[in-house]
PDB file of N, CA and C in Angstrom:
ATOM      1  N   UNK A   1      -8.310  13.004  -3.140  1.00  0.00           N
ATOM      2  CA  UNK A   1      -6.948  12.513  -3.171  1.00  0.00           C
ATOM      3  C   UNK A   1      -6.544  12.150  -1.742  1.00  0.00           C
ATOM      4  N   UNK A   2      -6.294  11.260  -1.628  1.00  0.00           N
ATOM      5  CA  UNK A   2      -5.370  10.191   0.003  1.00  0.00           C
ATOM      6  C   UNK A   2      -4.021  10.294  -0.648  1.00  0.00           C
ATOM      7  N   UNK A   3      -3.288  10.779   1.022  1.00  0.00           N
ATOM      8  CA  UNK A   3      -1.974  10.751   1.004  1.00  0.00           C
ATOM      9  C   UNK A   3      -1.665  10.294   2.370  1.00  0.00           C
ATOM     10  N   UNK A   4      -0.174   9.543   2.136  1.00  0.00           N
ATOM     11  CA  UNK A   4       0.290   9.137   3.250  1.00  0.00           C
ATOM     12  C   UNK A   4       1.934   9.775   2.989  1.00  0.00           C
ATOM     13  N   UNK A   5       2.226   9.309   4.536  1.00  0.00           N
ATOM     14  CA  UNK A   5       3.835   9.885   4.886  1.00  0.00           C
ATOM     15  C   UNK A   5       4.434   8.611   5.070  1.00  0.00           C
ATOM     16  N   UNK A   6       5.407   7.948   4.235  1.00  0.00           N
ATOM     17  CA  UNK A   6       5.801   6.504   5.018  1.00  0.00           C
ATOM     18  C   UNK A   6       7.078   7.338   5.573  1.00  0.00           C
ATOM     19  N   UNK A   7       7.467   5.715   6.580  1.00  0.00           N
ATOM     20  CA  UNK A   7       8.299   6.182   7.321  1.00  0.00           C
ATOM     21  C   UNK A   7       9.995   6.911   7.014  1.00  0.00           C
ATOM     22  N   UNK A   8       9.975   7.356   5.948  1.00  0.00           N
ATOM     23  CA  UNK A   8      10.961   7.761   5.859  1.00  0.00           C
ATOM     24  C   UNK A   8      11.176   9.661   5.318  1.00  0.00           C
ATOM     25  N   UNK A   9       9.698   9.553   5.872  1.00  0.00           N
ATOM     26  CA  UNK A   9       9.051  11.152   5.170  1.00  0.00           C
ATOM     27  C   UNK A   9       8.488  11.222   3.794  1.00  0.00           C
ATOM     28  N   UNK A  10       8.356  10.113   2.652  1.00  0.00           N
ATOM     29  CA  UNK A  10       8.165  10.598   1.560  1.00  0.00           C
ATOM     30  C   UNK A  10       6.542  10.069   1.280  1.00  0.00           C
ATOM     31  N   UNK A  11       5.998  11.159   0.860  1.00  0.00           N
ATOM     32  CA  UNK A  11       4.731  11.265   0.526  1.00  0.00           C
ATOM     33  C   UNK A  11       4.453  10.659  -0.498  1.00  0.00           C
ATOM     34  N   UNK A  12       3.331   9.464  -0.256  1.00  0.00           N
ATOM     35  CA  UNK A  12       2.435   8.992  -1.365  1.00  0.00           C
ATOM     36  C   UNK A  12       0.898   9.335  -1.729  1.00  0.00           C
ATOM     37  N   UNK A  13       0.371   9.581  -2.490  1.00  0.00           N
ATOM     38  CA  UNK A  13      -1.211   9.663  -2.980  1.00  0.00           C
ATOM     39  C   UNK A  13      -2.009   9.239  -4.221  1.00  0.00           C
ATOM     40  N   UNK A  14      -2.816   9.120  -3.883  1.00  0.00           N
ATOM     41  CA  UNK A  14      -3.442   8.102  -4.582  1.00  0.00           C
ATOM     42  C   UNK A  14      -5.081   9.107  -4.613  1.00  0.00           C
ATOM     43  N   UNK A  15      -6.162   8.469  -5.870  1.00  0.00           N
ATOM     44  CA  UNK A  15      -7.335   8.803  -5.679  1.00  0.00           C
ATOM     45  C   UNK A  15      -7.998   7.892  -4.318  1.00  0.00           C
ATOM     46  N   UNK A  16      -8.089   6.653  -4.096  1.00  0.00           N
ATOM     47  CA  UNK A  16      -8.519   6.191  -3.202  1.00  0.00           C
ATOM     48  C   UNK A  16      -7.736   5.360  -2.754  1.00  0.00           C
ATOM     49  N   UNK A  17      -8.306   4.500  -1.430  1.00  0.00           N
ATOM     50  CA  UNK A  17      -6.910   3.867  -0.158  1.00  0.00           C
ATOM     51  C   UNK A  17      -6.585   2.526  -1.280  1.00  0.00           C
ATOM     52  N   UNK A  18      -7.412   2.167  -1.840  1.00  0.00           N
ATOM     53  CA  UNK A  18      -6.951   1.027  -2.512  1.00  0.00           C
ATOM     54  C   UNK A  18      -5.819   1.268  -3.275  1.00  0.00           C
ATOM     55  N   UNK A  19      -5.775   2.182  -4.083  1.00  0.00           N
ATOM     56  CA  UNK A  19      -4.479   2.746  -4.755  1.00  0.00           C
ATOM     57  C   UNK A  19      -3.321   3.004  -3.955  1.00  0.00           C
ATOM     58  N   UNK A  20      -3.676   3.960  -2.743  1.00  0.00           N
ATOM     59  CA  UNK A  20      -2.624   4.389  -2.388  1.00  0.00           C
ATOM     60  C   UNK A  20      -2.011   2.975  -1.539  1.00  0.00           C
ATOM     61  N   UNK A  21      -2.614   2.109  -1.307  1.00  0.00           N
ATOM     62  CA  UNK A  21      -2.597   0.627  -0.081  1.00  0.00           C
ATOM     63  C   UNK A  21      -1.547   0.576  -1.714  1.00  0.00           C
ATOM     64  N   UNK A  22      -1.475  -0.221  -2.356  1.00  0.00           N
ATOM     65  CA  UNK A  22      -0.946  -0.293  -3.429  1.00  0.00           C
ATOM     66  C   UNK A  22       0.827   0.290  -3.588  1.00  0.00           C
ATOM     67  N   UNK A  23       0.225   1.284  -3.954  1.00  0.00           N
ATOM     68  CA  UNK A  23       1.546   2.096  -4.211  1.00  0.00           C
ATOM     69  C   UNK A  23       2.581   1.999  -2.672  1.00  0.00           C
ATOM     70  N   UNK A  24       2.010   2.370  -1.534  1.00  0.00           N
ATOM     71  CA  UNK A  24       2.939   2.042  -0.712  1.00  0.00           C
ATOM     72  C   UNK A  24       3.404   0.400  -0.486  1.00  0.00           C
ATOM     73  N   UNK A  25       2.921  -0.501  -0.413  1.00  0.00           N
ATOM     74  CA  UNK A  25       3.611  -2.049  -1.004  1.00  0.00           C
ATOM     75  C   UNK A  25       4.316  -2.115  -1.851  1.00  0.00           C
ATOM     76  N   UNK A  26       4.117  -1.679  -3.170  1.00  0.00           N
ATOM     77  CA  UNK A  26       5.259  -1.183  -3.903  1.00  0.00           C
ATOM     78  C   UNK A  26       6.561  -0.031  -3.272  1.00  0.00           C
ATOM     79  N   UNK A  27       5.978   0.575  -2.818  1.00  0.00           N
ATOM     80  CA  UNK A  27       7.077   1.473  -2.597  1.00  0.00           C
ATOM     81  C   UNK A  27       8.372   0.728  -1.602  1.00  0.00           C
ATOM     82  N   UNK A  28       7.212   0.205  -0.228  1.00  0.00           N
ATOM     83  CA  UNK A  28       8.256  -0.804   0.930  1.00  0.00           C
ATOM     84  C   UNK A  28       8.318  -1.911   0.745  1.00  0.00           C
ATOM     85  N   UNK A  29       7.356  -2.975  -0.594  1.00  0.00           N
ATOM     86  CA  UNK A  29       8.152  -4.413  -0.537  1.00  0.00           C
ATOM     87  C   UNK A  29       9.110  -4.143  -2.141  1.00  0.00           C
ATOM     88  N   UNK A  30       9.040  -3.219  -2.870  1.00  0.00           N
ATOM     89  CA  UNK A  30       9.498  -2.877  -4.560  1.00  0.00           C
ATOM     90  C   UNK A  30       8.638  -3.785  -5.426  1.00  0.00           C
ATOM     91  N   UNK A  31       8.724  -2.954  -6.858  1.00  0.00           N
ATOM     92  CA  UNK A  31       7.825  -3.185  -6.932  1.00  0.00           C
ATOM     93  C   UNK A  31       8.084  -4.955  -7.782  1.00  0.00           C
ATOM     94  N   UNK A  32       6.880  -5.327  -8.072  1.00  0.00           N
ATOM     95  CA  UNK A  32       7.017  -7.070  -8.068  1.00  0.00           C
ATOM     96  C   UNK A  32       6.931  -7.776  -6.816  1.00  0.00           C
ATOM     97  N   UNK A  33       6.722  -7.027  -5.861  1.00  0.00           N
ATOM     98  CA  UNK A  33       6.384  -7.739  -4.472  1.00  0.00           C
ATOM     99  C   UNK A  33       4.941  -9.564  -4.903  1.00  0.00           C
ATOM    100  N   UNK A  34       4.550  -9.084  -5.467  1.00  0.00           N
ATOM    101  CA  UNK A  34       3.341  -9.691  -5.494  1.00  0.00           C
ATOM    102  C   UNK A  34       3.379 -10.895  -6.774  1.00  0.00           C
ATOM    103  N   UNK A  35       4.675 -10.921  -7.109  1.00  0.00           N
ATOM    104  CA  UNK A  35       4.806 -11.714  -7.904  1.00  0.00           C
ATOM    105  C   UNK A  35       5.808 -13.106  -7.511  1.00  0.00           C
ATOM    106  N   UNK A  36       5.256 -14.368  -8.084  1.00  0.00           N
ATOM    107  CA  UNK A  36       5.395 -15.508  -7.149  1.00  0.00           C
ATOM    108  C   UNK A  36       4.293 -15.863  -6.163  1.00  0.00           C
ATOM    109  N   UNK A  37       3.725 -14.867  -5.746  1.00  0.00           N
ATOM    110  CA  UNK A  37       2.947 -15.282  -4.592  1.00  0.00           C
ATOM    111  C   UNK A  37       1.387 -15.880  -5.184  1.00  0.00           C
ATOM    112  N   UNK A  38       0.703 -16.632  -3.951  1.00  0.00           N
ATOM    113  CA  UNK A  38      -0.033 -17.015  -4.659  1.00  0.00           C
ATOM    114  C   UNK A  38      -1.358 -15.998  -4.694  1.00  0.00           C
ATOM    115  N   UNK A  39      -2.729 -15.690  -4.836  1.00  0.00           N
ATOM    116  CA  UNK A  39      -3.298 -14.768  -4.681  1.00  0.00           C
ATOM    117  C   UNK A  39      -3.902 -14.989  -3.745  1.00  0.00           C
ATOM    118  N   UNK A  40      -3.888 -15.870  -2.939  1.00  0.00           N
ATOM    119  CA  UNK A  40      -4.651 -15.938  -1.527  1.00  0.00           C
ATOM    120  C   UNK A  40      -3.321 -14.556  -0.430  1.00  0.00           C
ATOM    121  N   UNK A  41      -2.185 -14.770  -1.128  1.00  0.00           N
ATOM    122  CA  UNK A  41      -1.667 -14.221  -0.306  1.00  0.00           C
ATOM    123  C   UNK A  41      -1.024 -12.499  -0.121  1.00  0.00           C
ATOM    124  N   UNK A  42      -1.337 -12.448  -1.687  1.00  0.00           N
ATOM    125  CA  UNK A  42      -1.427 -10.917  -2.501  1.00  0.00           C
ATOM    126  C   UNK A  42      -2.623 -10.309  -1.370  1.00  0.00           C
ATOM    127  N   UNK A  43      -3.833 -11.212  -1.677  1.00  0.00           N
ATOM    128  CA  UNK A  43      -4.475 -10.539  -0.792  1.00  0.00           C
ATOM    129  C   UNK A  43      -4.934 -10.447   0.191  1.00  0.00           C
ATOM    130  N   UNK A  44      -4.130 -11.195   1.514  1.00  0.00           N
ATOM    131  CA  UNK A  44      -3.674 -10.785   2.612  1.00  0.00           C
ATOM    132  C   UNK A  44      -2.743  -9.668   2.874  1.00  0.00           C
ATOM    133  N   UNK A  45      -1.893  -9.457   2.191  1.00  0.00           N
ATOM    134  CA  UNK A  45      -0.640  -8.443   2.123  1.00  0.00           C
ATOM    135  C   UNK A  45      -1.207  -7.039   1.981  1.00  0.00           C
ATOM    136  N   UNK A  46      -1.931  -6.920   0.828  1.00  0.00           N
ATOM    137  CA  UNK A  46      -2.513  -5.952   0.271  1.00  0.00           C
ATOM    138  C   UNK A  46      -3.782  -5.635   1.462  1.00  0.00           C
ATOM    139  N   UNK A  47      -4.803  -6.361   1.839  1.00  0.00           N
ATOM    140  CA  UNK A  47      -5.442  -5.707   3.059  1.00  0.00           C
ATOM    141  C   UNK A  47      -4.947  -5.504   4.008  1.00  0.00           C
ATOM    142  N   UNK A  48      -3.716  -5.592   4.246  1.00  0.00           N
ATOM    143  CA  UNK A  48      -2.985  -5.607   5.706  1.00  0.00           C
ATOM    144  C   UNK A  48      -2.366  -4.194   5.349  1.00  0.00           C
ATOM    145  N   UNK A  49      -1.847  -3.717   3.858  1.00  0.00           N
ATOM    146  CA  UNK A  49      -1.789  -2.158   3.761  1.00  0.00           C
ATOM    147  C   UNK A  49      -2.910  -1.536   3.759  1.00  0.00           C
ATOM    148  N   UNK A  50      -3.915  -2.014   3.220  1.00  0.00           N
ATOM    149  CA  UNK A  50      -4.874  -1.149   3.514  1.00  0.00           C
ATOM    150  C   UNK A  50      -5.680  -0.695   4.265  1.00  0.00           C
ATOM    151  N   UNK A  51      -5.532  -1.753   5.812  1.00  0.00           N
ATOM    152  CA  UNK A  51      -6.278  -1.445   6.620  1.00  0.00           C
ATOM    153  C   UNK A  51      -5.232  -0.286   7.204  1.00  0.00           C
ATOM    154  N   UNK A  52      -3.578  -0.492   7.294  1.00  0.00           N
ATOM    155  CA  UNK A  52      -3.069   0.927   7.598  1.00  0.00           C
ATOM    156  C   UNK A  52      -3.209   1.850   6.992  1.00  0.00           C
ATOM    157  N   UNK A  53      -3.381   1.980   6.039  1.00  0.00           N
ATOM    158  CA  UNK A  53      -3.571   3.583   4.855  1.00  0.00           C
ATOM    159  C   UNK A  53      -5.072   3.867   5.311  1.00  0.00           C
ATOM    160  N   UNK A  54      -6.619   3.004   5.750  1.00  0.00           N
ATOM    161  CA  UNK A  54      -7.290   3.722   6.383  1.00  0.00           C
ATOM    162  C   UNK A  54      -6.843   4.309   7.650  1.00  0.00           C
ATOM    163  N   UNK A  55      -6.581   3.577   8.221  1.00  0.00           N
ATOM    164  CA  UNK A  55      -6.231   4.774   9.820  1.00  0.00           C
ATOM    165  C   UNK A  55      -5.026   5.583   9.444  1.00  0.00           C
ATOM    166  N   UNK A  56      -4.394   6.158   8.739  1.00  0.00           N
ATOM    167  CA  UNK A  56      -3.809   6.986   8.486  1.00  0.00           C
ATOM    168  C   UNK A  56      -3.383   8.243   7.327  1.00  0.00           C
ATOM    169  N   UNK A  57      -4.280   7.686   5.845  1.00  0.00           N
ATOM    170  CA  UNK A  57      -4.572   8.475   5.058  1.00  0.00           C
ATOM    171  C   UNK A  57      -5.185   9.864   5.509  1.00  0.00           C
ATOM    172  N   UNK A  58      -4.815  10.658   4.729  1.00  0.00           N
ATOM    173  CA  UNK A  58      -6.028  12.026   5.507  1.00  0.00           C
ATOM    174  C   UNK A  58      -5.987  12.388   3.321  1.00  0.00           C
TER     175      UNK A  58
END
């Protein structure tokens, strides 16, 4: 289980970073962030959380 602290103290976790990369985009863009967009750009967004949830998941 990966968990993170976003910045407002509240803890997210997930089985792996992909999930938890996930759930925190949902949590800070709400959720439907990813809708409208096109998927070139879902998944820019989405690796750009996930490369933070690796350096900071424990």
């Amino acid at each position: 289980m990966n968990t993170i602290t976003a910045t407002d103290g509240t803890q997210l976790s997930a089985e792996t970073d992909v999930l938890l990369a996930s759930k925190l985009a949902d949590y800070e863009q709400g959720k439907g962030w990813d809708e409208g967009i096109s998927p070139f750009d879902q998944h820019t967004i989405l690796g750009e959380y996930l490369e933070y949830v690796g350096e900071f998941s424990s």
